[in-house]
Protein backbone atom coordinates (compact mmCIF):
# COMPACT_ATOMS: atom_id res chain seq x y z
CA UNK A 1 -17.67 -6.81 30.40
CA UNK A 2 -19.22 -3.57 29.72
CA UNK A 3 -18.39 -3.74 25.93
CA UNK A 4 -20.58 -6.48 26.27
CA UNK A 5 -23.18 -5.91 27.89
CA UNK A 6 -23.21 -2.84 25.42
CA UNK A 7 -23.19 -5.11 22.68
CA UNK A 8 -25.92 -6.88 24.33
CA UNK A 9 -28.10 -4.10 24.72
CA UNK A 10 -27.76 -3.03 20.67
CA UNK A 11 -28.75 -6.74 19.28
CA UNK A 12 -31.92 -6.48 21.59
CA UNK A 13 -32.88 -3.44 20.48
CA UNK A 14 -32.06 -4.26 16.98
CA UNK A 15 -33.98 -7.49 17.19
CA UNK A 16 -37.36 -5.78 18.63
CA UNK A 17 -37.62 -3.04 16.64
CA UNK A 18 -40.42 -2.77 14.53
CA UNK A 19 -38.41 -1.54 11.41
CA UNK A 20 -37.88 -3.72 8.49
CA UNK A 21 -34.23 -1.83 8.21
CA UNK A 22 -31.93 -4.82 7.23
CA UNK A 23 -28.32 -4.05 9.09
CA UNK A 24 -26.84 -6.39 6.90
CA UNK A 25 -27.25 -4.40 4.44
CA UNK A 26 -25.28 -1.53 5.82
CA UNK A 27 -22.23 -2.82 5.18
CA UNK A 28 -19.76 -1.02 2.74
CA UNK A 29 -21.64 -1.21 -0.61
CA UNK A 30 -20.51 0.71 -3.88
CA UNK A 31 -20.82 5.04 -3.60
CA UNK A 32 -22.87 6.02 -6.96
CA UNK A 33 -20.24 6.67 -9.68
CA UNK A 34 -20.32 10.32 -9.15
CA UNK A 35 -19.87 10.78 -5.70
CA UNK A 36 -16.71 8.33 -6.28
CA UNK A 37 -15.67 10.36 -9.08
CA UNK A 38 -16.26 13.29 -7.28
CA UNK A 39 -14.41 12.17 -4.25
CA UNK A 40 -11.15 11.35 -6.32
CA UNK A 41 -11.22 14.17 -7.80
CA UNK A 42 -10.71 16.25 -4.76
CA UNK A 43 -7.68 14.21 -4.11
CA UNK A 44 -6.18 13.22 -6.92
CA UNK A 45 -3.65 16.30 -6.90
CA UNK A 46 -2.61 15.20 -3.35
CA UNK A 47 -2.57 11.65 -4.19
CA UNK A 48 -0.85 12.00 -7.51
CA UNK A 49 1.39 14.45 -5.54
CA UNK A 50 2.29 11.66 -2.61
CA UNK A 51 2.95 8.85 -4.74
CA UNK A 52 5.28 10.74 -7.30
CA UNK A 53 7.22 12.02 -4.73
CA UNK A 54 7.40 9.34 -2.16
CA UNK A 55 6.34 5.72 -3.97
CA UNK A 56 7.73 6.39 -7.09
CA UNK A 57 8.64 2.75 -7.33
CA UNK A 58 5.28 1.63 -7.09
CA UNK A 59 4.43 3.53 -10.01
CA UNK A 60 6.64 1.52 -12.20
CA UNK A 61 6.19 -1.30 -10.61
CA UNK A 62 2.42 -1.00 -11.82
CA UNK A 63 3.17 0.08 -15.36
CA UNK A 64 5.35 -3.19 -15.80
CA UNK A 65 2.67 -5.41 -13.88
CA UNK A 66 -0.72 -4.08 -14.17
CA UNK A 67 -0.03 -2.70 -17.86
CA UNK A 68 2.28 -4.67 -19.09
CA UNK A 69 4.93 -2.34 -20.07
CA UNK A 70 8.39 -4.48 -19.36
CA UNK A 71 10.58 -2.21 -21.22
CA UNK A 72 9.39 0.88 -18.84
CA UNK A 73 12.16 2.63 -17.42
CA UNK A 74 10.00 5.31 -15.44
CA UNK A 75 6.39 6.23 -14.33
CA UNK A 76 4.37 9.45 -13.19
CA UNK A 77 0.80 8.87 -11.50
CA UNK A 78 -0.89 11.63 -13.48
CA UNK A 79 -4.52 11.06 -12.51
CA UNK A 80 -7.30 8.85 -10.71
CA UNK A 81 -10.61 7.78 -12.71
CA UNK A 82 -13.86 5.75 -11.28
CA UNK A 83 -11.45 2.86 -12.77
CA UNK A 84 -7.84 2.81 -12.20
CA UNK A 85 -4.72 5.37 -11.50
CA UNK A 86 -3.61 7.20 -14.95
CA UNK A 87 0.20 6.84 -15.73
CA UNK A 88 2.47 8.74 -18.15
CA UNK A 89 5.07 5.56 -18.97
CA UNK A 90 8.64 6.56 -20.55
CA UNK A 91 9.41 3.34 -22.44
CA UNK A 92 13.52 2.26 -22.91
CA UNK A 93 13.16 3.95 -26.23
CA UNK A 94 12.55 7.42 -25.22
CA UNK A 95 8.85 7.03 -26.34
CA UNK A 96 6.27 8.04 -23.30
CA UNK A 97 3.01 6.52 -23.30
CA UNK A 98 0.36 8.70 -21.80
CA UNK A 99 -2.57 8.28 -19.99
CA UNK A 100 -1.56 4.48 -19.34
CA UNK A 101 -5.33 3.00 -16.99
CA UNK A 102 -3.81 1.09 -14.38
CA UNK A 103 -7.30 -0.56 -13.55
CA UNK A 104 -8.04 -1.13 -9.05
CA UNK A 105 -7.77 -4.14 -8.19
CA UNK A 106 -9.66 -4.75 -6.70
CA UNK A 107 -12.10 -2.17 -7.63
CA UNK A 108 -12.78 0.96 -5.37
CA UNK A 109 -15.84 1.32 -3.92
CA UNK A 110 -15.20 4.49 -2.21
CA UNK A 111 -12.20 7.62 -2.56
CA UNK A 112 -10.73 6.83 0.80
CA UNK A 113 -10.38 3.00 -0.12
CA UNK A 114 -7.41 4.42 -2.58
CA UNK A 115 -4.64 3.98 -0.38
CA UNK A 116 -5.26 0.37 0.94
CA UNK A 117 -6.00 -0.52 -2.92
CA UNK A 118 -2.59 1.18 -4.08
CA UNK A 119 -0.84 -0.82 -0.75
CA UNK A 120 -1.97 -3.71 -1.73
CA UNK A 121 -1.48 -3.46 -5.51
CA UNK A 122 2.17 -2.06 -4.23
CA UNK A 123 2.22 -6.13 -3.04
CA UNK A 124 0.54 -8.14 -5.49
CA UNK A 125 3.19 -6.25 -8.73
CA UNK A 126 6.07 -6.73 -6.33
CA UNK A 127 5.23 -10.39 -5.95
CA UNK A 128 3.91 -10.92 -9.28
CA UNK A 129 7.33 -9.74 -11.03
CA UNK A 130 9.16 -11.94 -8.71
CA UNK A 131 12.32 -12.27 -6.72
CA UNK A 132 14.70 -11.00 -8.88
CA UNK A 133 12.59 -7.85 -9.66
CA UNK A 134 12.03 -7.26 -5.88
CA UNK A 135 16.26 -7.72 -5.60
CA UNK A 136 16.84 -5.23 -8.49
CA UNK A 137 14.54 -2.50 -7.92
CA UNK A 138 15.17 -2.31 -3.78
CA UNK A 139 12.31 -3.43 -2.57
CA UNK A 140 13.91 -5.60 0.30
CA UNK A 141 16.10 -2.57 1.29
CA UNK A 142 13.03 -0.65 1.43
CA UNK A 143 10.71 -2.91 3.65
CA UNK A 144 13.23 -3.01 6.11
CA UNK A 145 13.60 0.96 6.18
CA UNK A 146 9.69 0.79 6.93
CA UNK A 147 10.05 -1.91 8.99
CA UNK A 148 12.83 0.25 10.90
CA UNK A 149 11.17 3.48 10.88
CA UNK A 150 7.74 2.28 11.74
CA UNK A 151 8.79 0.47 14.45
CA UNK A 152 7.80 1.50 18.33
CA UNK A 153 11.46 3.31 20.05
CA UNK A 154 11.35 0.52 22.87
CA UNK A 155 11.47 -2.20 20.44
CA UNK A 156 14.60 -0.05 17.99
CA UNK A 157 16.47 0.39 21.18
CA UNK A 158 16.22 -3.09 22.11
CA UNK A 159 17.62 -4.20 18.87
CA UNK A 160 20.78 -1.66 19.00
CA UNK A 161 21.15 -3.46 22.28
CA UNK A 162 20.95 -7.34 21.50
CA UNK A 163 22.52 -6.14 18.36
CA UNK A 164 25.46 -4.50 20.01
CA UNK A 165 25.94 -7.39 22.34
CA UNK A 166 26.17 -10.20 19.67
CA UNK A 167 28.87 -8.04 17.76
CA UNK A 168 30.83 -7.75 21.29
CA UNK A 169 30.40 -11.34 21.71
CA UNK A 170 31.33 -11.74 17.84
CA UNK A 171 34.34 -9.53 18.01
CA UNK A 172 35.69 -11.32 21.21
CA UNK A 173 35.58 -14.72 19.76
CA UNK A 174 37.57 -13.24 16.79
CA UNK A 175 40.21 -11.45 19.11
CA UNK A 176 40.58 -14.79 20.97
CA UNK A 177 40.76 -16.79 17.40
CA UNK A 178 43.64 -14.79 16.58
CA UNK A 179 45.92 -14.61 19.54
């Protein structure tokens, strides 16, 4: 209720004032190029950093998607332009391919949008290689450790539980089977 009355309060305000200010067009619109540049810049270390170390398969996953590269056997995020994430691509035959432009998709507007755009380009090379990609390379295994590990300790302990009781229930059935 006092959300919105709050609420309330702000559109009459808004509506009276005297300012030709259009709040529409507040919403997120594209940074200048050099403030975005300037922005990834200052992170790209970290971010290159993170996703080496820790997403390593969505690196690869871009190179064969994004840049076409099916014969890739590896891939090292080596940079972040106004564009798209820079990759250094080692190819089946030993050859590496550097400075690979993985262009955003959808393009960034702004540095901190990076990590939703790499999610969901993470989602959209996973599901664009297919089934039997997703099989191969783990990534089933690996949404259900980040389904696991993200999930609250109430709702983990509860599984162990149910879990635990249908393999009691499973094992008795078996015991009985067999006698």
């Amino acid at each position: 209720m006092k959300k919105a009355i709050e609420n309330a309060q702000h559109e009459s305000r808004r509506a009276s004032s005297t300012s030709s200010h259009n709040h529409d067009t507040l919403k997120v619109k594209a940074a200048p190029q050099g403030s975005l540049a300037e922005g990834l810049e200052k992170a790209a270390a970290r971010i290159c950093k993170h996703m080496n170390e820790d997403h390593g398969d969505s690196i690869l996953a871009y190179a064969h998607f994004y840049a076409k590269l099916p014969t890739a056997v590896s891939a090292q995020m080596t940079g972040l332009t106004v564009t798209g994430f820079e990759l250094d691509v080692r190819m089946a035959d030993g050859t590496i391919k550097s400075k690979v432009l993985v262009p955003y998709d959808p393009p960034l507007e702004s540095a901190p949008q990076v990590r939703k755009v790499a999610v969901s380009m993470h989602f959209a090379a996973y599901n664009g290689l297919g089934f039997r990609y997703k099989l191969a390379k783990g990534f089933y295994s690996g949404a259900a450790y980040q389904a696991w590990t993200h999930m609250p300790q109430r709702v983990r302990t509860a599984a162990i539980v149910v879990l635990g009781g249908a393999l009691s229930i499973t094992a008795a059935y078996i015991v009985k089977r067999i006698k």
